[in-house]
N, C-alpha and C. Protein backbone atom coordinates (compact mmCIF):
# COMPACT_ATOMS: atom_id res chain seq x y z
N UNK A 1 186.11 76.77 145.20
CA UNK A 1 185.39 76.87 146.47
C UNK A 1 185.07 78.33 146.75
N UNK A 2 184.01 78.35 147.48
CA UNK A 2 183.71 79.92 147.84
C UNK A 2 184.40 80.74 148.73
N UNK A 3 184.98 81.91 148.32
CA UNK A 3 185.81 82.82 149.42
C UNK A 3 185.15 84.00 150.32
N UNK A 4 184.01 84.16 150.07
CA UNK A 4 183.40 85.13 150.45
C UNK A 4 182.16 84.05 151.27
N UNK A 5 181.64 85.08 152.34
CA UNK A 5 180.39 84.74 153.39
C UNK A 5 178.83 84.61 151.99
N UNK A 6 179.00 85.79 151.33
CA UNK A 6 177.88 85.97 150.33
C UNK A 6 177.70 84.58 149.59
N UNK A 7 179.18 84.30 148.78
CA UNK A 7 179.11 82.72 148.23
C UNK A 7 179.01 81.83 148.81
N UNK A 8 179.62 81.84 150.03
CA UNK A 8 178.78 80.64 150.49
C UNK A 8 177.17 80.38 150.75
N UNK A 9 176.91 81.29 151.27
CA UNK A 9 175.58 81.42 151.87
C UNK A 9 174.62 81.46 150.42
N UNK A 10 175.13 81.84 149.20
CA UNK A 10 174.24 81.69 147.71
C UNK A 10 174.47 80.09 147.73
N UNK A 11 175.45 79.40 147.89
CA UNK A 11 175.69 77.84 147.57
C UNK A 11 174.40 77.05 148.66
N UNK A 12 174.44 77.39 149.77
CA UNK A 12 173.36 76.96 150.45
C UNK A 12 172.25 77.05 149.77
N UNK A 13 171.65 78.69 149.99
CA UNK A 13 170.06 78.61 149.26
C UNK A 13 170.39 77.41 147.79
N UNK A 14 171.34 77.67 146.71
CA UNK A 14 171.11 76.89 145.82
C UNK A 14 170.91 75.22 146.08
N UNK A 15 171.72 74.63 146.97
CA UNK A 15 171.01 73.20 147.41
C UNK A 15 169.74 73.12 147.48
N UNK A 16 169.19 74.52 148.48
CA UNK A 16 167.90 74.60 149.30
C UNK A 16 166.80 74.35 147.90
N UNK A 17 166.87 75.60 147.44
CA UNK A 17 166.16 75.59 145.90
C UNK A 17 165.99 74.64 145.18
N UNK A 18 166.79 73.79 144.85
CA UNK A 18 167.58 72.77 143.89
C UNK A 18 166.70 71.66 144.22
N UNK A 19 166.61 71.14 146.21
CA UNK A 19 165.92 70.36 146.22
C UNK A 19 164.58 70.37 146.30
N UNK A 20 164.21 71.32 146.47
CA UNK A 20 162.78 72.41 146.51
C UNK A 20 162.34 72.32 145.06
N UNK A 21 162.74 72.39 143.88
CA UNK A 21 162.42 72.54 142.52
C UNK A 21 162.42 70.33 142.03
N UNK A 22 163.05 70.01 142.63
CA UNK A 22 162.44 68.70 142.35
C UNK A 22 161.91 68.10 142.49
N UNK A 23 161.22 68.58 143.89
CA UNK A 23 160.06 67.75 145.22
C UNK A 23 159.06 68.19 144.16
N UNK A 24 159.16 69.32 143.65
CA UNK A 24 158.01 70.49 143.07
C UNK A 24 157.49 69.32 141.28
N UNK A 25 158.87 69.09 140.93
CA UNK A 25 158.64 68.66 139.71
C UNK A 25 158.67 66.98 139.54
N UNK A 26 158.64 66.50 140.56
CA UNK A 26 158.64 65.02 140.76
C UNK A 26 157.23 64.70 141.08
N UNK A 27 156.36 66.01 142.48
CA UNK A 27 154.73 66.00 142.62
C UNK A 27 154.33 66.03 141.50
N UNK A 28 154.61 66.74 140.41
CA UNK A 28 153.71 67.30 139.44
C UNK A 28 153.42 65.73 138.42
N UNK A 29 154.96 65.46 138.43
CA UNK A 29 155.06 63.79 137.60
C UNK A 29 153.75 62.95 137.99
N UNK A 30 153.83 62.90 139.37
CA UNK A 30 152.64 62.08 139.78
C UNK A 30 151.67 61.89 139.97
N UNK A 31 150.92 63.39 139.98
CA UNK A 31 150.26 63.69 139.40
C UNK A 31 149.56 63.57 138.13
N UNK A 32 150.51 63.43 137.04
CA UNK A 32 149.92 63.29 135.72
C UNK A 32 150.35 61.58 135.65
N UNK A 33 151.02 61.16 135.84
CA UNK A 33 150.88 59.63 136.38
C UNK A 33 149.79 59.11 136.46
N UNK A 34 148.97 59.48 137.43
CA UNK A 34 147.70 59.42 137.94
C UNK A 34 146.65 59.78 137.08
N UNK A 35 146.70 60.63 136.02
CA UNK A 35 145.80 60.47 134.94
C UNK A 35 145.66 59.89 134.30
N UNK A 36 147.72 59.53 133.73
CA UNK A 36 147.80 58.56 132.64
C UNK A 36 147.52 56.98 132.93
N UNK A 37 147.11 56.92 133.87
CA UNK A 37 146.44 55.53 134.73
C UNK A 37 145.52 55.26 134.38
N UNK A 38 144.53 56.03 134.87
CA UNK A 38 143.58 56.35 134.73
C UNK A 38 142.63 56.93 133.65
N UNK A 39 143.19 57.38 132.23
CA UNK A 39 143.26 57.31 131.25
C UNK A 39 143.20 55.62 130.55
N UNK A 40 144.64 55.00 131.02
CA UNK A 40 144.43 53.96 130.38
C UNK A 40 143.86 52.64 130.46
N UNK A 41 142.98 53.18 132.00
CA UNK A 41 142.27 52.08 132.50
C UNK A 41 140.70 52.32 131.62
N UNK A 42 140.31 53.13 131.41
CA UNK A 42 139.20 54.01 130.12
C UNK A 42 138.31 54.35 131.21
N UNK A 43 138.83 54.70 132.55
CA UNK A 43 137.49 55.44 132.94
C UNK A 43 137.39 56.78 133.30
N UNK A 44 136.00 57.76 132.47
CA UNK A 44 137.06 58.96 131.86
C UNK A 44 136.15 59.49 133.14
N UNK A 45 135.52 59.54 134.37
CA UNK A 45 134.74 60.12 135.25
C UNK A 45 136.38 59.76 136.43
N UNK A 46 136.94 58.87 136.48
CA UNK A 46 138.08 58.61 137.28
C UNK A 46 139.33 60.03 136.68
N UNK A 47 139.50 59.51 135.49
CA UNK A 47 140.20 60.44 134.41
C UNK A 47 140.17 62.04 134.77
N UNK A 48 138.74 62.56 134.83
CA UNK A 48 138.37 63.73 134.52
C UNK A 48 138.95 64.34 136.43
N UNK A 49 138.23 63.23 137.48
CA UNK A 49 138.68 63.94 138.58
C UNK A 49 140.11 63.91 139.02
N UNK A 50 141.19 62.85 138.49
CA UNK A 50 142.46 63.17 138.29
C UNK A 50 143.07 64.36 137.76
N UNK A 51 142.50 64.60 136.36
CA UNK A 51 143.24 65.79 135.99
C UNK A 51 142.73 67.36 136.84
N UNK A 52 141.61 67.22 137.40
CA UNK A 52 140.83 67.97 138.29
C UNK A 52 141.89 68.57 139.28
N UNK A 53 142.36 67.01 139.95
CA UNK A 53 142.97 67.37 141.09
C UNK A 53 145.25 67.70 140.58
N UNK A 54 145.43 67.23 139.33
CA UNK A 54 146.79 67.61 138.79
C UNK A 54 146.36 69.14 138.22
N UNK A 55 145.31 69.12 137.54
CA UNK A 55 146.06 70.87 137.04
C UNK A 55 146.03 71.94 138.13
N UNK A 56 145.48 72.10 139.31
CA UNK A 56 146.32 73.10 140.43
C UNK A 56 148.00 73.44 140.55
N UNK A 57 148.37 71.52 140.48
CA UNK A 57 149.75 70.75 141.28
C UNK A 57 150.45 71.72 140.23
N UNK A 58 149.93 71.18 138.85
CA UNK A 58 150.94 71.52 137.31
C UNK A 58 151.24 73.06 137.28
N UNK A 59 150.00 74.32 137.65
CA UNK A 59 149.86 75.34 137.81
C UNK A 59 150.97 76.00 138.52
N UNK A 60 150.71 75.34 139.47
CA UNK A 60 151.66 75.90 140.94
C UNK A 60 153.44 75.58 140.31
N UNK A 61 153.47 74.15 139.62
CA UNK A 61 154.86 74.24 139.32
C UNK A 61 155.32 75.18 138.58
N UNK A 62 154.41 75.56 137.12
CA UNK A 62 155.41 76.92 136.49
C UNK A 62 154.52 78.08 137.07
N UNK A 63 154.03 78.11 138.23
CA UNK A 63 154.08 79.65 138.64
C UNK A 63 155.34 79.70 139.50
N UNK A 64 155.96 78.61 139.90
CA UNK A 64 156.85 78.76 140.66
C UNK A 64 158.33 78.67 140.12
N UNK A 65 157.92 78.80 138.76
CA UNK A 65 158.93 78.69 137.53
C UNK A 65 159.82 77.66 137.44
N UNK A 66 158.96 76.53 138.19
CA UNK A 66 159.99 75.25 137.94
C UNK A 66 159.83 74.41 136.74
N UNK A 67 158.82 74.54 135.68
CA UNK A 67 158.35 74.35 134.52
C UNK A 67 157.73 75.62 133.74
N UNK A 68 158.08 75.79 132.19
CA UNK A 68 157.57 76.88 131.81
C UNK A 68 156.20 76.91 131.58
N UNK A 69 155.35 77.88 131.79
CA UNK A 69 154.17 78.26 131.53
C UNK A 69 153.78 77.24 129.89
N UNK A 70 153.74 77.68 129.44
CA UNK A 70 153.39 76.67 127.99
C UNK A 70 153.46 75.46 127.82
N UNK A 71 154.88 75.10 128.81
CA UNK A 71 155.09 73.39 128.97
C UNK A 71 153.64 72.96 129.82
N UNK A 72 153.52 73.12 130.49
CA UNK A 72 152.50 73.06 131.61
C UNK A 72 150.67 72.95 130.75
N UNK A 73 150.53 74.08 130.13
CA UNK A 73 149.60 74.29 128.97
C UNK A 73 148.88 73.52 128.07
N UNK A 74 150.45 72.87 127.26
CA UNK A 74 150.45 72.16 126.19
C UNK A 74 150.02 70.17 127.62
N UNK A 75 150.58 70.16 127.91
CA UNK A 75 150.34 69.10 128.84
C UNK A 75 148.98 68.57 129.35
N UNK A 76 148.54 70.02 130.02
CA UNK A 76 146.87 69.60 130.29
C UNK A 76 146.17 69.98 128.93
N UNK A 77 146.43 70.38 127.68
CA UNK A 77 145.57 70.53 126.44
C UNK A 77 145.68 68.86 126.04
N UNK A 78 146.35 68.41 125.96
CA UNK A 78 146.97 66.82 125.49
C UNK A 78 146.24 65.97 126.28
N UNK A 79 146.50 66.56 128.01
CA UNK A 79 145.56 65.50 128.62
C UNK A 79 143.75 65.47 128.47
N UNK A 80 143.51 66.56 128.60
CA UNK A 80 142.04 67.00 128.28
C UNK A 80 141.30 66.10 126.98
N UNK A 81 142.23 66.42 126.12
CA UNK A 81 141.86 65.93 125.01
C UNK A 81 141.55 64.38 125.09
N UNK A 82 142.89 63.62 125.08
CA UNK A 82 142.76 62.67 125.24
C UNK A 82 141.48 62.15 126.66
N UNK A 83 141.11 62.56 127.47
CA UNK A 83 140.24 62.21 128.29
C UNK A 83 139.06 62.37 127.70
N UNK A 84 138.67 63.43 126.39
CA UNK A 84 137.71 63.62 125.82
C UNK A 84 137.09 63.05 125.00
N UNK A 85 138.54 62.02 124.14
CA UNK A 85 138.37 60.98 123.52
C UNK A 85 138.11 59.85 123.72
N UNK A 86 137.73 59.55 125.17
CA UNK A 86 137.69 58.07 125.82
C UNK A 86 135.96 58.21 125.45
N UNK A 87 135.47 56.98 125.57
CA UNK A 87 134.01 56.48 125.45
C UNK A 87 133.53 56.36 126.48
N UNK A 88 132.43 57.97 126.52
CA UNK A 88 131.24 58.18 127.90
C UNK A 88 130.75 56.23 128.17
N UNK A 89 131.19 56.03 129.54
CA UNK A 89 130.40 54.92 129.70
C UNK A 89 128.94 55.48 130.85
């Protein structure tokens, strides 16, 4: 247990953070949720404005270093792609 005012008060922010970094990385999930929907429904004009509106969400998570930069990267390169590969209707 914490003996000092400092440790405690670090144990707080860390809850604070803790639940702050999952709200952060649970949005981002649903976000790409929402593509992969939409992806597999094949409509890539639905598709394209999904990932439109997730890569800000995805951005914001590893600028906020709750996902690393590259994870984030490699994710919308994968999604792109695959949206690229669906058949213009």
């Amino acid at each position: 247990m914490a003996n000092t005012a400092s440790a405690r008060k670090r144990i707080r922010q860390t809850v604070t953070r803790t639940a702050r970094n999952h709200a952060r990385k649970a949005r981002m999930r649903t976000f790409v949720k929402k593509v992969e929907t939409a992806i597999a429904t094949g409509d890539k004009s639905a598709a394209n404005d999904a990932l439109r509106t997730a890569q800000p969400e995805m951005q914001r998570a590893s600028g906020k270093g709750v996902v690393h930069a590259n994870t984030v990267a490699r994710k919308l390169s994968r999604l792109a792609a695959r949206i690229k590969a669906l058949p213009s209707a």
